[in-house]
N, C-alpha and C. Protein backbone atom coordinates (compact mmCIF):
# COMPACT_ATOMS: atom_id res chain seq x y z
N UNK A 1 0.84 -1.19 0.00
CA UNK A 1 0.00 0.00 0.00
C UNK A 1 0.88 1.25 0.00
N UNK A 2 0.03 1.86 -0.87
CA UNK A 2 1.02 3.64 -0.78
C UNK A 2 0.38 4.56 -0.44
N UNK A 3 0.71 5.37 0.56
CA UNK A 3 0.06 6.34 1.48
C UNK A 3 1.26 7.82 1.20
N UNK A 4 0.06 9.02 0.45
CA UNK A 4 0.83 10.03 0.80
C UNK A 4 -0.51 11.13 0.98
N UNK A 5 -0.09 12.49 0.97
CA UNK A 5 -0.76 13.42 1.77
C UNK A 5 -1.10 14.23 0.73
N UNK A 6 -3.02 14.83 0.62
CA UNK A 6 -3.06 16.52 -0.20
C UNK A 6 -2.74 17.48 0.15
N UNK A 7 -3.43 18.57 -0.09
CA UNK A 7 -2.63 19.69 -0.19
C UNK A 7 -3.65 20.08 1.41
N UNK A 8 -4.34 19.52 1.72
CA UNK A 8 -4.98 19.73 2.96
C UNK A 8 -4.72 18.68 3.98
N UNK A 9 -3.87 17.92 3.99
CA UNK A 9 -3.16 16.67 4.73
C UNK A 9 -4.41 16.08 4.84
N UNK A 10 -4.95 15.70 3.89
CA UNK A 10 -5.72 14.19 3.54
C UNK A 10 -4.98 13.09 3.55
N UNK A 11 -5.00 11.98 4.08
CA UNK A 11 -4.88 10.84 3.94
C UNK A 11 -5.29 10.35 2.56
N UNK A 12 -4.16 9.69 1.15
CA UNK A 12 -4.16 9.77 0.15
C UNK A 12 -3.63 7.66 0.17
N UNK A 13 -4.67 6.81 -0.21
CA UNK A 13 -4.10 6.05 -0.56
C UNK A 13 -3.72 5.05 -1.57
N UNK A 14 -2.98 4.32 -2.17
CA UNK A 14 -3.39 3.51 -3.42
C UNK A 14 -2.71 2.12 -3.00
N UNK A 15 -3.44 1.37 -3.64
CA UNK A 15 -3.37 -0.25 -3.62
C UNK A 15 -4.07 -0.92 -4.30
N UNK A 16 -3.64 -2.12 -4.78
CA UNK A 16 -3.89 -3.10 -5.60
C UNK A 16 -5.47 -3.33 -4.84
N UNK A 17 -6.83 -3.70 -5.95
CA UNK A 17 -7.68 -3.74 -5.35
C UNK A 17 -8.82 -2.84 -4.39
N UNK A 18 -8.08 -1.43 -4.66
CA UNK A 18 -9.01 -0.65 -4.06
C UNK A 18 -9.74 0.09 -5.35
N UNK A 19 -11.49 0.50 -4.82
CA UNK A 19 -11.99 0.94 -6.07
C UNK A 19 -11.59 1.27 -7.32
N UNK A 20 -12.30 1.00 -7.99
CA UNK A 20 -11.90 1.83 -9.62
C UNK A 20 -12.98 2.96 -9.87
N UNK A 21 -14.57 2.83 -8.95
CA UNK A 21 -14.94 4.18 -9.11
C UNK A 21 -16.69 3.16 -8.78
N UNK A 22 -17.30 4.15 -9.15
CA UNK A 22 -18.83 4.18 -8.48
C UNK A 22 -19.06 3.70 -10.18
N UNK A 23 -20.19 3.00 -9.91
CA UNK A 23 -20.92 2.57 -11.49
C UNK A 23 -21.89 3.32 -12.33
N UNK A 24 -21.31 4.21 -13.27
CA UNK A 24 -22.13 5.13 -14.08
C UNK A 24 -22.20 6.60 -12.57
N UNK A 25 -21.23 7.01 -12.30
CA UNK A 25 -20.72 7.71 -11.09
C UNK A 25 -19.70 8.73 -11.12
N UNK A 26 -19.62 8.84 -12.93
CA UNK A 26 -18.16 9.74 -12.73
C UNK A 26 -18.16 11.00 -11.83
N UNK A 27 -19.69 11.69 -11.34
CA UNK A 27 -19.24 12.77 -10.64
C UNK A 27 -18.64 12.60 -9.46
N UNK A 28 -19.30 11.16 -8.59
CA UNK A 28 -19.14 10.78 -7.38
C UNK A 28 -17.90 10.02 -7.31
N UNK A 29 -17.53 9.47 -8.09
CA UNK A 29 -15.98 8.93 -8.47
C UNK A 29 -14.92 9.65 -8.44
N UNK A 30 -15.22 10.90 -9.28
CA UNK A 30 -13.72 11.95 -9.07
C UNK A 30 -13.73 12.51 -7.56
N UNK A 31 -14.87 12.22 -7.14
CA UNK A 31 -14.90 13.41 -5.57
C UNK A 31 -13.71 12.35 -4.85
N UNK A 32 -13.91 10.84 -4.90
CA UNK A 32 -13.16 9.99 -4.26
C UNK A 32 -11.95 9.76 -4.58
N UNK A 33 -11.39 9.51 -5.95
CA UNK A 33 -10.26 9.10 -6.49
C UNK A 33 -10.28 10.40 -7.81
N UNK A 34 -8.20 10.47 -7.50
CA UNK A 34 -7.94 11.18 -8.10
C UNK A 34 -6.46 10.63 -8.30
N UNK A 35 -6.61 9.87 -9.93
CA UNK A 35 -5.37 9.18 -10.45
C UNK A 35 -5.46 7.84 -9.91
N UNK A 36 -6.40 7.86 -9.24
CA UNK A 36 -6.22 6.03 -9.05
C UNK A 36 -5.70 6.19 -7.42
N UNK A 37 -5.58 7.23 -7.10
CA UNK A 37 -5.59 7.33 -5.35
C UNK A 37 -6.97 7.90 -5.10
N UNK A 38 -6.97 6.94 -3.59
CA UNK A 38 -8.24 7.09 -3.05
C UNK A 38 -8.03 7.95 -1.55
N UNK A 39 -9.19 9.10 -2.09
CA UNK A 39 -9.35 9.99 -0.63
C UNK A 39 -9.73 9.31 0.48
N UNK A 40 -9.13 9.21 1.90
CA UNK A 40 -10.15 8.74 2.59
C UNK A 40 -10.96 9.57 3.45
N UNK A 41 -10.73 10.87 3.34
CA UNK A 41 -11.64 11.87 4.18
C UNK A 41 -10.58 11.89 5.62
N UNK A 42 -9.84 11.35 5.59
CA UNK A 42 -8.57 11.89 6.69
C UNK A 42 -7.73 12.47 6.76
N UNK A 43 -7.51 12.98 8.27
CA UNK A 43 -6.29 14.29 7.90
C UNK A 43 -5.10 13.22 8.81
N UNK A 44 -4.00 13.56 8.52
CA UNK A 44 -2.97 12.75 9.33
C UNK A 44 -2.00 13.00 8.71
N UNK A 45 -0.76 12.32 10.03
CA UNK A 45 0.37 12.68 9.60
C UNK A 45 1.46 11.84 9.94
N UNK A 46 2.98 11.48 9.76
CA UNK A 46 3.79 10.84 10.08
C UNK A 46 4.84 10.85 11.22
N UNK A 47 4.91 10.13 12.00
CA UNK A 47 5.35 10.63 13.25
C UNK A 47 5.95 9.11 13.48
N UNK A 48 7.47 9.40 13.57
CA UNK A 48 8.42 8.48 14.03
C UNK A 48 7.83 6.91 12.91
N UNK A 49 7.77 7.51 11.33
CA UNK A 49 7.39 6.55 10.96
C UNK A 49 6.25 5.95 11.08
N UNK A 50 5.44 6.42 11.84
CA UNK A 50 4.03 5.54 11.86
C UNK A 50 2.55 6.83 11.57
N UNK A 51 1.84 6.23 10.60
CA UNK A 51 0.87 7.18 10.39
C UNK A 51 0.19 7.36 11.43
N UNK A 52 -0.34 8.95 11.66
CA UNK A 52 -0.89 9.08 12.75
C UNK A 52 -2.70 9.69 12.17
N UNK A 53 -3.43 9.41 12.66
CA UNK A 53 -4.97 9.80 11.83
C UNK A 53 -5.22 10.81 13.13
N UNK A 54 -5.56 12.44 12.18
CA UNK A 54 -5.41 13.25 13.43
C UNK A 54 -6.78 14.12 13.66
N UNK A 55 -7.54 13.56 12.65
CA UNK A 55 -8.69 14.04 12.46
C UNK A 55 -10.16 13.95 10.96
N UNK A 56 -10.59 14.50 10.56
CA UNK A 56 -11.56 14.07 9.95
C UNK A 56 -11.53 15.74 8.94
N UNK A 57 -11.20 15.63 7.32
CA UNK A 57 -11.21 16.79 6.73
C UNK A 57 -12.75 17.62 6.76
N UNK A 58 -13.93 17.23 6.39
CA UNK A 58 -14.89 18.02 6.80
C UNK A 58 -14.95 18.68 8.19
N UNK A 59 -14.14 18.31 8.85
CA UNK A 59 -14.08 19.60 10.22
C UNK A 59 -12.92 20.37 10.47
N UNK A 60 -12.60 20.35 9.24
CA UNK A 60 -11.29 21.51 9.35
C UNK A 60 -11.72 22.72 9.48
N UNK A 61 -11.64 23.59 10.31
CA UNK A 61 -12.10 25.11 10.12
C UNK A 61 -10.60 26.08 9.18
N UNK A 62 -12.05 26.88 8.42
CA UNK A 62 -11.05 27.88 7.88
C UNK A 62 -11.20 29.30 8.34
N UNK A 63 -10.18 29.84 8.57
CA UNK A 63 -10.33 31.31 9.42
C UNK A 63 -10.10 32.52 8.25
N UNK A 64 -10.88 33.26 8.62
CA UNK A 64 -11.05 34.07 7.27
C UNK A 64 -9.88 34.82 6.98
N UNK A 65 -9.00 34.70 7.28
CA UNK A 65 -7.42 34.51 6.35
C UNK A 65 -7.18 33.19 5.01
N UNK A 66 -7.81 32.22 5.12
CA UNK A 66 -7.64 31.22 4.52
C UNK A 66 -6.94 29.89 5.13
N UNK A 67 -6.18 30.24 6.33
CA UNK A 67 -6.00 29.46 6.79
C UNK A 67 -6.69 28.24 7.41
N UNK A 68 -6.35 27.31 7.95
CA UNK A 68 -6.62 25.87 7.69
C UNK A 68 -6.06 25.11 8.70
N UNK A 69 -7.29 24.87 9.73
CA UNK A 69 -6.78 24.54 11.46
C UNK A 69 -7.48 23.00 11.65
N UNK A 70 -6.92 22.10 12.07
CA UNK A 70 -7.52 20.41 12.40
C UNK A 70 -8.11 20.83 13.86
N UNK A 71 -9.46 21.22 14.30
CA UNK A 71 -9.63 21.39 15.79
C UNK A 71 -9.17 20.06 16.01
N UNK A 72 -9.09 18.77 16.11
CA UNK A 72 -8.56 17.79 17.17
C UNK A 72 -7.54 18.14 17.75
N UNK A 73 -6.43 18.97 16.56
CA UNK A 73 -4.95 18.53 17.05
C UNK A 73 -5.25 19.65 17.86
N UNK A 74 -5.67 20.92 17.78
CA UNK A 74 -5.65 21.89 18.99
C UNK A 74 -6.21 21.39 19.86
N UNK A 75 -7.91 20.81 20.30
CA UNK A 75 -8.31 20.56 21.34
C UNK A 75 -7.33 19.30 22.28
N UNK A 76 -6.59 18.63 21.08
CA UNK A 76 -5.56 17.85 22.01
C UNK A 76 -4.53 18.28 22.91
N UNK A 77 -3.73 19.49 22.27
CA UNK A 77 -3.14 20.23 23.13
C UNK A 77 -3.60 20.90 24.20
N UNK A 78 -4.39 21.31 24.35
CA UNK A 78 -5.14 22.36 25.19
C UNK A 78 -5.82 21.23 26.51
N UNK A 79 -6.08 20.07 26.10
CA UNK A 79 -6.47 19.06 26.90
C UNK A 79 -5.30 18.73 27.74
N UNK A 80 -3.94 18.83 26.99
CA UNK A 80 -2.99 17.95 28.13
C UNK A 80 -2.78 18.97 29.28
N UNK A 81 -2.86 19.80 28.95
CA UNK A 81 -2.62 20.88 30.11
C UNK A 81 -4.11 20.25 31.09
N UNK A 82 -3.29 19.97 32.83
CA UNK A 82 -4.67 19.17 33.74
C UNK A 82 -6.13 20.43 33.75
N UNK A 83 -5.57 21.88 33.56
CA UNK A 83 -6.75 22.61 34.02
C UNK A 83 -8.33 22.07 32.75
N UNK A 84 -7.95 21.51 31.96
CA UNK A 84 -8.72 21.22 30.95
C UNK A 84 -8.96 20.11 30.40
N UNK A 85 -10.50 19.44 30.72
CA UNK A 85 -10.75 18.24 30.65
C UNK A 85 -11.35 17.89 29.55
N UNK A 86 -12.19 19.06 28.89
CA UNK A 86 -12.45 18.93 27.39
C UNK A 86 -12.33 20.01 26.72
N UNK A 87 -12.05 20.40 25.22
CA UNK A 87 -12.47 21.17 24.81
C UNK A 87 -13.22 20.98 23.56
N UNK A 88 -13.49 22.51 23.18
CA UNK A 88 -13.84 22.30 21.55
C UNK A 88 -13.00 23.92 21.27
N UNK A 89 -12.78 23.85 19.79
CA UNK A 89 -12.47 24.87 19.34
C UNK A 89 -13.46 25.28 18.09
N UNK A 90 -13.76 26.25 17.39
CA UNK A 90 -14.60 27.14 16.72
C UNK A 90 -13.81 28.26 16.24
N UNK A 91 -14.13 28.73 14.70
CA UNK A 91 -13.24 29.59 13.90
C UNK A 91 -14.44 29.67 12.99
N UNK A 92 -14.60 28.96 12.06
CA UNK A 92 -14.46 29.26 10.58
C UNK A 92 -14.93 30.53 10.19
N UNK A 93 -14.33 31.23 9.50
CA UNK A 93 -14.42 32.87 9.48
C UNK A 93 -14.51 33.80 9.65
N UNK A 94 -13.80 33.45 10.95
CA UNK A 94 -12.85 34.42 11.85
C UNK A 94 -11.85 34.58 12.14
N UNK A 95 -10.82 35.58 12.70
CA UNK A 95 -9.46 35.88 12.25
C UNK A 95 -8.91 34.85 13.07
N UNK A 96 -9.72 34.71 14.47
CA UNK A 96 -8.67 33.71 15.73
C UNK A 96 -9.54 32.52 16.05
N UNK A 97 -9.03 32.06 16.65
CA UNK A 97 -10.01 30.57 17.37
C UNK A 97 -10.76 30.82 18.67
N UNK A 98 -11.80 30.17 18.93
CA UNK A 98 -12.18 30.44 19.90
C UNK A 98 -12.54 29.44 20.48
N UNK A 99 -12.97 29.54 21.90
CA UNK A 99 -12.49 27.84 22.95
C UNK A 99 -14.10 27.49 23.41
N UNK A 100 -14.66 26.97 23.47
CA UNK A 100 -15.22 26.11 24.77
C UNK A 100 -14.18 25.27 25.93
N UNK A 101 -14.44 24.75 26.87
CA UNK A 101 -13.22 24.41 27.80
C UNK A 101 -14.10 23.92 28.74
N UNK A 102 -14.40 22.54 29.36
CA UNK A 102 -14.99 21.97 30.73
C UNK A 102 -13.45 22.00 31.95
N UNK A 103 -13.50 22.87 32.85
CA UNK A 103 -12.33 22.32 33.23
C UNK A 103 -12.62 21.46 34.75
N UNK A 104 -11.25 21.18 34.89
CA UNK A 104 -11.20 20.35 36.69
C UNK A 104 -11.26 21.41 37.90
N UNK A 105 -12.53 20.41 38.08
CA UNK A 105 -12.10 21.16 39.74
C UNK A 105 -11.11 21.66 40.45
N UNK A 106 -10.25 20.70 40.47
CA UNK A 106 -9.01 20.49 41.39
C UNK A 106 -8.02 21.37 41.29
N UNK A 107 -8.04 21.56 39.54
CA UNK A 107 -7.05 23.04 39.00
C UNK A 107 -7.59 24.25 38.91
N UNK A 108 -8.97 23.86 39.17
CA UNK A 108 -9.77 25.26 39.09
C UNK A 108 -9.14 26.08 40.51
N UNK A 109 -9.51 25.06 41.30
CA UNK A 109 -9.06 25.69 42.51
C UNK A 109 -7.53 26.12 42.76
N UNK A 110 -6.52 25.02 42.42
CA UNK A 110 -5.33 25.50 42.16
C UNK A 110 -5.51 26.97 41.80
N UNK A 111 -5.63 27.16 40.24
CA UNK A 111 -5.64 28.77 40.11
C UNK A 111 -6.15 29.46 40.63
N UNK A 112 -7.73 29.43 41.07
CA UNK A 112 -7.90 30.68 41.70
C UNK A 112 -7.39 31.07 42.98
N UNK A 113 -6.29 30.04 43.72
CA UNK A 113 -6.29 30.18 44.94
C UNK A 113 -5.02 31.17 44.76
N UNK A 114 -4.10 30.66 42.82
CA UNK A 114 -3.06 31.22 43.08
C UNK A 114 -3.43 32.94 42.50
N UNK A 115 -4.75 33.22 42.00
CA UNK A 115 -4.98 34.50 41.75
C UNK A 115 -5.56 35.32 42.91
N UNK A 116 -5.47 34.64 44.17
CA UNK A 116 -5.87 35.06 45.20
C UNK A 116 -7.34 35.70 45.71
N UNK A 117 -7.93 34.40 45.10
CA UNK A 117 -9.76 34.09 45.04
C UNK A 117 -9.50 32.86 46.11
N UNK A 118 -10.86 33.05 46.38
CA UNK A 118 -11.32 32.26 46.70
C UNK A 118 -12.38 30.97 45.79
N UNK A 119 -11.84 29.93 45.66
CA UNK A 119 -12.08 28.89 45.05
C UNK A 119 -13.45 28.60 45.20
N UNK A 120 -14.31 28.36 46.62
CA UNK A 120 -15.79 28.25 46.43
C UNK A 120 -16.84 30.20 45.98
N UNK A 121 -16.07 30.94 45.87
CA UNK A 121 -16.51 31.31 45.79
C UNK A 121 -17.22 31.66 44.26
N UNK A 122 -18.79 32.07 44.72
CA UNK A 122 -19.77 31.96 42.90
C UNK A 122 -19.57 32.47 41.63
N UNK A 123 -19.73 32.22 40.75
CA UNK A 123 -19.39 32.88 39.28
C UNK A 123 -17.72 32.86 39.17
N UNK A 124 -17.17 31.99 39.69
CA UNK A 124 -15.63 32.02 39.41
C UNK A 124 -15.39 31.72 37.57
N UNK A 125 -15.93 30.95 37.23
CA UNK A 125 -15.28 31.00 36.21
C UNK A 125 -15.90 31.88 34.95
N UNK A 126 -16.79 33.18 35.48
CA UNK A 126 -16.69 34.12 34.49
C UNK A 126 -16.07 35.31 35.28
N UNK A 127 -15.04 34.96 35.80
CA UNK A 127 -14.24 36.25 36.72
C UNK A 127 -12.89 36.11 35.44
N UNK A 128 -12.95 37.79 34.87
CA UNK A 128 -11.96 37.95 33.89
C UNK A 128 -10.75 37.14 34.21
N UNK A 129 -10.15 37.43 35.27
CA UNK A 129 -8.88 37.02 35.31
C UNK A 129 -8.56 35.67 35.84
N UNK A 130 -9.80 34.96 35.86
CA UNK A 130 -9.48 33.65 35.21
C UNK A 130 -9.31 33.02 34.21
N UNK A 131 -10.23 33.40 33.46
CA UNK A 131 -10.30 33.77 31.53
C UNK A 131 -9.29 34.04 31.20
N UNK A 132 -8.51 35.24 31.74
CA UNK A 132 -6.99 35.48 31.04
C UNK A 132 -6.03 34.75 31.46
N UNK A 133 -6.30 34.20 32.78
CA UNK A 133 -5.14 32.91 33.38
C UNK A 133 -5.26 31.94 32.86
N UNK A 134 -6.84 31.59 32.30
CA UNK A 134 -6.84 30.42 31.53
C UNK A 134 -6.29 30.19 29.97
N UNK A 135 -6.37 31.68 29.37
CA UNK A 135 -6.44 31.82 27.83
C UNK A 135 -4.43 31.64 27.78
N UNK A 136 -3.93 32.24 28.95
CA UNK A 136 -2.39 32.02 29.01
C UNK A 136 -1.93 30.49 28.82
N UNK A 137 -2.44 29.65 30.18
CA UNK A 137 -2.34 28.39 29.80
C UNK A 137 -2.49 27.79 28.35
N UNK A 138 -3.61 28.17 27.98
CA UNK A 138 -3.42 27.67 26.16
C UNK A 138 -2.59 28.02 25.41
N UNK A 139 -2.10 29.46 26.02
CA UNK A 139 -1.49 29.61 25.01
C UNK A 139 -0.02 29.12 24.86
N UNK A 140 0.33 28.83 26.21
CA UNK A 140 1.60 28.11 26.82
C UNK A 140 1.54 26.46 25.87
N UNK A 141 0.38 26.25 26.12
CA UNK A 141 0.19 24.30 25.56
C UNK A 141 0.29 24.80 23.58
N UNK A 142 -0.32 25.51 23.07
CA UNK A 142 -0.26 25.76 21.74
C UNK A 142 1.16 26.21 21.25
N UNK A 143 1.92 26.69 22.05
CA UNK A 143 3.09 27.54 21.59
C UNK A 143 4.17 26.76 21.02
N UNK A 144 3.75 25.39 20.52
CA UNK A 144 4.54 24.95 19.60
C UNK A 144 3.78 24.88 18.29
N UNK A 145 2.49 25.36 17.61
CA UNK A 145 2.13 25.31 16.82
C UNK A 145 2.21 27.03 15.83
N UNK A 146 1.43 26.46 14.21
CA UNK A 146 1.58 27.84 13.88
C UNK A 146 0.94 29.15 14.86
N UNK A 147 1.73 30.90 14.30
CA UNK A 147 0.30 31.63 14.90
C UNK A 147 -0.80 31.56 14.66
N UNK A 148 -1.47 31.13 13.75
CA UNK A 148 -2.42 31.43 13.38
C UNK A 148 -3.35 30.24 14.05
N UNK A 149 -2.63 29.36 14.87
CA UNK A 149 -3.52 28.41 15.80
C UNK A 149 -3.40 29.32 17.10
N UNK A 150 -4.82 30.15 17.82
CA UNK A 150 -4.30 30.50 18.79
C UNK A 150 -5.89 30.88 19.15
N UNK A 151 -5.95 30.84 20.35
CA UNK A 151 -6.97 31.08 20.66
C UNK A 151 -7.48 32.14 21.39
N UNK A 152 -8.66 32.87 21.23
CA UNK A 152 -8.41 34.37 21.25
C UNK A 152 -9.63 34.71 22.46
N UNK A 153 -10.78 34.20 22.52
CA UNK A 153 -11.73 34.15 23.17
C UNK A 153 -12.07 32.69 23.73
N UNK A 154 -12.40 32.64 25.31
CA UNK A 154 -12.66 31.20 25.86
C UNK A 154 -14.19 31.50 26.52
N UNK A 155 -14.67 30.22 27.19
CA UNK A 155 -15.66 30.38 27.70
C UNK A 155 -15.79 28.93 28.92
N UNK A 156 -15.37 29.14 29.97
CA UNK A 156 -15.17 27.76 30.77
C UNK A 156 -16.53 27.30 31.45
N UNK A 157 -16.49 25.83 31.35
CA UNK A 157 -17.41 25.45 31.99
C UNK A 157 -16.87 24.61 33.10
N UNK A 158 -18.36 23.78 33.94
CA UNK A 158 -18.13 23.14 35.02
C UNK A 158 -18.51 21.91 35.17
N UNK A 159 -19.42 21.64 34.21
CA UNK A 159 -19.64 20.44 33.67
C UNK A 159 -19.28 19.28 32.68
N UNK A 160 -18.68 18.55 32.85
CA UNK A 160 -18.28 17.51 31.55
C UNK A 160 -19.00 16.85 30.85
N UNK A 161 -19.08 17.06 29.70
CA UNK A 161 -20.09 16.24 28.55
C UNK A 161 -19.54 14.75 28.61
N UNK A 162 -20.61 13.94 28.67
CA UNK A 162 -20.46 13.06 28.62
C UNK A 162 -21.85 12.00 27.37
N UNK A 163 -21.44 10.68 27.73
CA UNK A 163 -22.29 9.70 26.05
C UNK A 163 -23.47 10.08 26.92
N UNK A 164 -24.42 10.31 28.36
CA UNK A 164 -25.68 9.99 28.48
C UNK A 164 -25.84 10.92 28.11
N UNK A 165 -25.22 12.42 28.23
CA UNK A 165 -26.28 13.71 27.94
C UNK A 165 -25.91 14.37 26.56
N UNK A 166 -25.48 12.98 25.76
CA UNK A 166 -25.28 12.95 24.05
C UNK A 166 -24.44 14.23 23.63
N UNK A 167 -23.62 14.19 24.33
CA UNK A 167 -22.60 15.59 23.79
C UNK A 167 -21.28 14.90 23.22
N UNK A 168 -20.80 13.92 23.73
CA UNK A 168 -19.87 12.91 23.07
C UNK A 168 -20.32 11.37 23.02
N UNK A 169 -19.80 10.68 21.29
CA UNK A 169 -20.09 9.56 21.43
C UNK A 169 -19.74 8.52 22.51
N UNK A 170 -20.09 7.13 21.85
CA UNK A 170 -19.36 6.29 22.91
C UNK A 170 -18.01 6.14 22.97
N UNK A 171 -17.40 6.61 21.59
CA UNK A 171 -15.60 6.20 21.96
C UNK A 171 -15.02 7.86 22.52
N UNK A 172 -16.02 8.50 22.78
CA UNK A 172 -15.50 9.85 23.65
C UNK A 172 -15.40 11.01 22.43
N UNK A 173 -15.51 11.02 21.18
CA UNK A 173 -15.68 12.00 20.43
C UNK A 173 -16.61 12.95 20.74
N UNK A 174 -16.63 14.33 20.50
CA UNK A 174 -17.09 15.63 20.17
C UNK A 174 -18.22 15.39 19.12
N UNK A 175 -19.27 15.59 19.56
CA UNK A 175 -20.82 15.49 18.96
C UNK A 175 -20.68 17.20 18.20
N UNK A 176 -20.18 17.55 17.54
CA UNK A 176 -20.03 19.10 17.45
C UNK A 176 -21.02 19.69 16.91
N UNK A 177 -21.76 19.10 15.88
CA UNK A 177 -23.07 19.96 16.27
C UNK A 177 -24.03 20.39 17.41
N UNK A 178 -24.11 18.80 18.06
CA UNK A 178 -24.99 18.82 19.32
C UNK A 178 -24.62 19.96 20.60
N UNK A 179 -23.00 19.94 20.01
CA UNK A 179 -22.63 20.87 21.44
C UNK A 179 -22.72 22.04 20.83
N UNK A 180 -22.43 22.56 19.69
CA UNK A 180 -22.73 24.06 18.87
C UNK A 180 -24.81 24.20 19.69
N UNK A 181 -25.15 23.66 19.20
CA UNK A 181 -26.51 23.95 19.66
C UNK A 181 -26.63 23.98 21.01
N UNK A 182 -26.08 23.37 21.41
CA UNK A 182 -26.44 23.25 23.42
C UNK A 182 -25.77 24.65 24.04
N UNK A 183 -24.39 25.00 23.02
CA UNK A 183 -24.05 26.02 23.60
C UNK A 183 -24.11 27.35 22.65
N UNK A 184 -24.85 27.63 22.55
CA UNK A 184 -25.29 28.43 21.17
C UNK A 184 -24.87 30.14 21.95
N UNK A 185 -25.59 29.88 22.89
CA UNK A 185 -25.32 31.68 23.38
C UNK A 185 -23.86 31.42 23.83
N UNK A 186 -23.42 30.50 24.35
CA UNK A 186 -21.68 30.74 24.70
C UNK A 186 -20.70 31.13 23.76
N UNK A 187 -21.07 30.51 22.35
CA UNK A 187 -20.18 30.13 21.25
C UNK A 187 -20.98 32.09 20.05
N UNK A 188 -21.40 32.17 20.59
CA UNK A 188 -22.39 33.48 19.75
C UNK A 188 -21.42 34.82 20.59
N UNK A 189 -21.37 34.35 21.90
CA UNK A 189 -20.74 35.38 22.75
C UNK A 189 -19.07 35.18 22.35
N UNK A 190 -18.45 34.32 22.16
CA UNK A 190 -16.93 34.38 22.24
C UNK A 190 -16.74 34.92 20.58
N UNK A 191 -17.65 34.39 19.44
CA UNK A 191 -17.46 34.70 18.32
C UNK A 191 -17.69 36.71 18.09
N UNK A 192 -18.14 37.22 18.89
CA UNK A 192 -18.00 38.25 18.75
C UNK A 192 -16.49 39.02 19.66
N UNK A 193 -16.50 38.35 20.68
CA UNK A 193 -14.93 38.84 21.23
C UNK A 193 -13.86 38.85 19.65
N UNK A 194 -14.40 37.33 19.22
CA UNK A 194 -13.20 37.05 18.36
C UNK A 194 -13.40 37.99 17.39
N UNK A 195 -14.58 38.66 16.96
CA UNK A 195 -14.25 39.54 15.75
C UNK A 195 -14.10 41.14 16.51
N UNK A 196 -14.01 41.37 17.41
CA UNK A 196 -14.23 42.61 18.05
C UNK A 196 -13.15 43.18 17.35
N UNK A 197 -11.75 42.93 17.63
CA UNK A 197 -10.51 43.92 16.93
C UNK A 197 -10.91 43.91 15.82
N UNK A 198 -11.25 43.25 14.28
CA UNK A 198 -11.57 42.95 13.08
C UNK A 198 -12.67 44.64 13.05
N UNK A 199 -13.65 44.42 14.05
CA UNK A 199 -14.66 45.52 14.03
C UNK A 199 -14.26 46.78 14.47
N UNK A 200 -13.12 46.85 15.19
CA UNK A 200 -12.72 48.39 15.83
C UNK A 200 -11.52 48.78 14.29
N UNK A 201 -11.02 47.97 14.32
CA UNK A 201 -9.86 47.85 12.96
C UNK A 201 -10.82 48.98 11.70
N UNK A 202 -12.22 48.33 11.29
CA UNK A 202 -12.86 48.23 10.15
C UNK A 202 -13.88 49.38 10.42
N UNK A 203 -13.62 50.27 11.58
CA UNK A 203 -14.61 51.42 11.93
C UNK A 203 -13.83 52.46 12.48
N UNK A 204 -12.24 52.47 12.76
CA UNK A 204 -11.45 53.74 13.04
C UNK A 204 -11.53 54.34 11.72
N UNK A 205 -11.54 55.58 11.91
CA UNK A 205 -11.88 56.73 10.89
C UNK A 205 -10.26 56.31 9.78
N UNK A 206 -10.33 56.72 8.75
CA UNK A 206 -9.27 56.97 7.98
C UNK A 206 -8.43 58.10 8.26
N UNK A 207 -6.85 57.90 8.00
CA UNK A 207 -6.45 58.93 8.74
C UNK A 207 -5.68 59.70 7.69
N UNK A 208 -4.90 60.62 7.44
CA UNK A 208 -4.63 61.64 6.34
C UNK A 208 -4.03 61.31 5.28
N UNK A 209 -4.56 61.52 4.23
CA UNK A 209 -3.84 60.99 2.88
C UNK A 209 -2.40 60.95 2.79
């Protein structure tokens, strides 16, 4: 088998025995194979020799630069850091990324104790300067990727999605529509943070010829 990559790190493969095309299908045929390689709708990459499958190309977001972000591989980073037990990320046509985030208790409290809060105390995690202690942490876990992976607006929660309340499947995947809808005013609110500079940028007066 021969495995190489498009121009959007698709997973590209060819082998003896794989389709020759859909029957009386040429439109639906070229969408799949191109030269006798077959798309598989995966994004991935090579790592110490072994293919790694890092995500799924219909959920690539594009940020209205043109750029071209895999949310897995970000929400993976942003996960290893302990304050963050899930995320999601959200862009497409907007300049930056923007977060959903369930985090831990345990680090919740860590930080606020080290921002010199009090940990039970209410509405902690829409207290700014947790938001900005938190948006640092990401940006600490991302800072080996491009800029243009970065995340600009967050929104933390306290609850973890889980398979009964259908927000992730059973092998633990991101239901991302289901959670776009569940969190509709959260993700409505950070998408305007994220375009806010774009809007102050696109409404300062012009200045002298």
């Amino acid at each position: 088998m021969e495995i190489r990559f498009g121009e959007d790190g698709e997973i590209l493969v060819r082998l003896p025995g794989v389709l020759r095309g859909y029957w009386r299908q040429p439109v639906l045929t070229a969408e799949v194979l191109h030269d006798a390689w077959l798309r598989t709708g995966d994004l991935g990459e090579l790592r110490d020799g072994c293919l790694v499958v890092t995500g799924r190309i219909e959920e690539l977001i594009v940020l209205s630069n043109g750029e071209k972000v895999s949310p897995e591989i970000v929400e993976g980073a942003i996960t290893r850091d302990p304050l963050f037990r899930q995320a999601m990320v959200v862009g497409d046509g907007q300049p930056r990324l923007s977060a959903l985030a369930v985090v831990d208790p345990v680090e919740l409290a860590h930080l606020a104790r080290g921002l010199g809060l009090d940990p039970s105390a209410t509405g902690l995690l829409k207290r700014p300067e947790v938001r900005r202690a938190a948006l640092v942490r990401i940006a600490r876990a991302l800072g080996d990727h491009p800029r243009a992976v970065r995340v600009q607006a967050l929104r933390l929660l306290p609850e973890p999605w889980t398979i009964e309340d259908g927000l992730v499947t059973p092998t633990r995947k991101l239901r991302r529509a289901v959670l776009r809808e569940r969190f509709a005013a959260a993700l409505a609110a950070v998408r305007d943070e994220t375009a806010a500079p774009e809007r102050s940028l696109s409404a300062s007066p012009a200045g002298p010829p």
